[in-house]
Protein backbone atom coordinates (compact mmCIF):
# COMPACT_ATOMS: atom_id res chain seq x y z
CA UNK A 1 0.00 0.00 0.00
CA UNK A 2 1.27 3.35 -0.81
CA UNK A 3 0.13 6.96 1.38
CA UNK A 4 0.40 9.80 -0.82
CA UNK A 5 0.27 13.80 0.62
CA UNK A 6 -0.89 16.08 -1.71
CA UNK A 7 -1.52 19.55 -0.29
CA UNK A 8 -3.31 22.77 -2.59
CA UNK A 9 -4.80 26.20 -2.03
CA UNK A 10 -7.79 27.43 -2.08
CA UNK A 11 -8.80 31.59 -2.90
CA UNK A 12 -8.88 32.95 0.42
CA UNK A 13 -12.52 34.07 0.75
CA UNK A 14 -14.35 33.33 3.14
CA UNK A 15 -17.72 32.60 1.04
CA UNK A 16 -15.33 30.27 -1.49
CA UNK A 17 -14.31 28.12 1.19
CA UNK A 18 -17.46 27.52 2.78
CA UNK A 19 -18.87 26.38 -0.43
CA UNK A 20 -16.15 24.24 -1.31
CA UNK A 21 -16.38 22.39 2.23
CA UNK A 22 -20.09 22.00 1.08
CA UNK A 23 -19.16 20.79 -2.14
CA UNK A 24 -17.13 17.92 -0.05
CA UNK A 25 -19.79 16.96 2.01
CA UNK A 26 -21.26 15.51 -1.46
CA UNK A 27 -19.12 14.12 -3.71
CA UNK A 28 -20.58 13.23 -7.10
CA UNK A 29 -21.21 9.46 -7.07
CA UNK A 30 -19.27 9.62 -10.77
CA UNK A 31 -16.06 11.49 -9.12
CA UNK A 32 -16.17 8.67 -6.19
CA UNK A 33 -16.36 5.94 -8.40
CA UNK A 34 -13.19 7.61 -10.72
CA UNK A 35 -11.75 7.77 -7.25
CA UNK A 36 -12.34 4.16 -6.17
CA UNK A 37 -11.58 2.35 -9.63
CA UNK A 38 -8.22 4.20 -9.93
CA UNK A 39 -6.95 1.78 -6.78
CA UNK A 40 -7.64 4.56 -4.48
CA UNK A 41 -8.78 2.57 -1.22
CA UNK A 42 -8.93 5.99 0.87
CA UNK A 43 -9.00 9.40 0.68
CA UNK A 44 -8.78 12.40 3.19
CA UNK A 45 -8.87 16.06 2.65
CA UNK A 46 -8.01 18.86 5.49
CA UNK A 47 -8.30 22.32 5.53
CA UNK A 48 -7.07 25.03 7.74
CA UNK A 49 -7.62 28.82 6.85
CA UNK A 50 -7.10 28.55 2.73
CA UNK A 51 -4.81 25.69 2.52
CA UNK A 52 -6.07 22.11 1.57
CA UNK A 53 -4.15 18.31 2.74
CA UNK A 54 -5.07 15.49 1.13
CA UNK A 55 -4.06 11.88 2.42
CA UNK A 56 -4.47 9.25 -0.33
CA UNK A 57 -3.98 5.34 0.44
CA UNK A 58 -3.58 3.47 -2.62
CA UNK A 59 -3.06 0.20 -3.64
CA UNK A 60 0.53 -0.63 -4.94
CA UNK A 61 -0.22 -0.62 -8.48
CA UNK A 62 -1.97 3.11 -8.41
CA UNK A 63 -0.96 5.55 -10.81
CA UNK A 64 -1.32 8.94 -11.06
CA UNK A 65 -1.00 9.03 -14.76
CA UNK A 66 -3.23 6.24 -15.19
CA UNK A 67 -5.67 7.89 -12.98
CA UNK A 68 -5.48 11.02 -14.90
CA UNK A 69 -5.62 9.21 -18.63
CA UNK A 70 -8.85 7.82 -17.37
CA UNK A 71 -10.36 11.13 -15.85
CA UNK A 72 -9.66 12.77 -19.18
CA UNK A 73 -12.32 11.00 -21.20
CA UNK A 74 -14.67 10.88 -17.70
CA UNK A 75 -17.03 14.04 -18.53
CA UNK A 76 -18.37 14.15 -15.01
CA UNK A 77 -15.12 14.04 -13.45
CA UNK A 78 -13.97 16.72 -16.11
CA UNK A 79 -17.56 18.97 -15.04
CA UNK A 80 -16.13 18.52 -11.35
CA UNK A 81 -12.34 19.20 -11.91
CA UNK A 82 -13.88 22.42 -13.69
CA UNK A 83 -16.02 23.59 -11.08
CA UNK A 84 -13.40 23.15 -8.51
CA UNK A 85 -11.03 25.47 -10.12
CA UNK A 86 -13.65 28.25 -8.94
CA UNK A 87 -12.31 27.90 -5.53
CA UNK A 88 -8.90 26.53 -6.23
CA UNK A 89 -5.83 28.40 -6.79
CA UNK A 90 -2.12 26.40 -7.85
CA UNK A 91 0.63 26.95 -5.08
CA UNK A 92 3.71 29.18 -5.67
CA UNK A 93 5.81 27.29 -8.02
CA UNK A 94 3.07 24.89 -9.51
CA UNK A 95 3.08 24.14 -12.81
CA UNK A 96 0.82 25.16 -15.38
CA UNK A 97 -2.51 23.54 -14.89
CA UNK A 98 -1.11 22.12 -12.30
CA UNK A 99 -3.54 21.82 -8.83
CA UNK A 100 -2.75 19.60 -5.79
CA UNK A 101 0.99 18.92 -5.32
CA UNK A 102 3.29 16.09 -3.93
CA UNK A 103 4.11 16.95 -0.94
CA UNK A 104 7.72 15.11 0.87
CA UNK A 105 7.69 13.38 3.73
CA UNK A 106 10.26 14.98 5.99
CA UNK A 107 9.78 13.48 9.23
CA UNK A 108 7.95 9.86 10.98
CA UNK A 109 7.85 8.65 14.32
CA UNK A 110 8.54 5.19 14.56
């Protein structure tokens, strides 16, 4: 099993961020399912003030690029990957187009 940290921003307004948390408290059924057939077995998302966490656990043989090559023709996925960029803004240094980012593991208590 693999745990991936992703983290992303989102505009800091107030109004935007309150909607987006709503937004989460209802994923499409299409997004979950994209989510769950990728080899996605959970999947957290945190927020403090305008900055997002996300804590993926994925099966060995996930792949972001597969994951991605299958969103692409998913329309509903596409619709919701659209919408979100309403609230969404890329962090400093993020590629084009580019939305939640790896994040490094820098520390674990064993």
């Amino acid at each position: 099993m693999q745990k991936i940290c992703l983290a992303l921003d989102l505009k800091n307004d107030p109004d935007l961020i309150t909607e987006y948390i709503e937004f989460h408290k209802n994923v499409w059924p299409e997004v979950q399912k994209s989510i769950l057939d990728s080899g996605i077995i959970n999947l957290e998302i945190y927020n403090v003030a305008d900055r997002l966490f996300m804590i993926i656990e994925a099966n060995s043989d996930f792949s972001f690029e597969e994951k991605a090559e299958k969103d692409a023709s998913n329309s509903k996925v596409q619709e919701w990957e659209t919408l979100m960029w309403k609230f969404q803004k890329a962090l400093p240094d993020s590629k084009p187009g580019e939305k939640w980012v790896l994040m490094d593991k820098i520390f674990q208590l064993k």
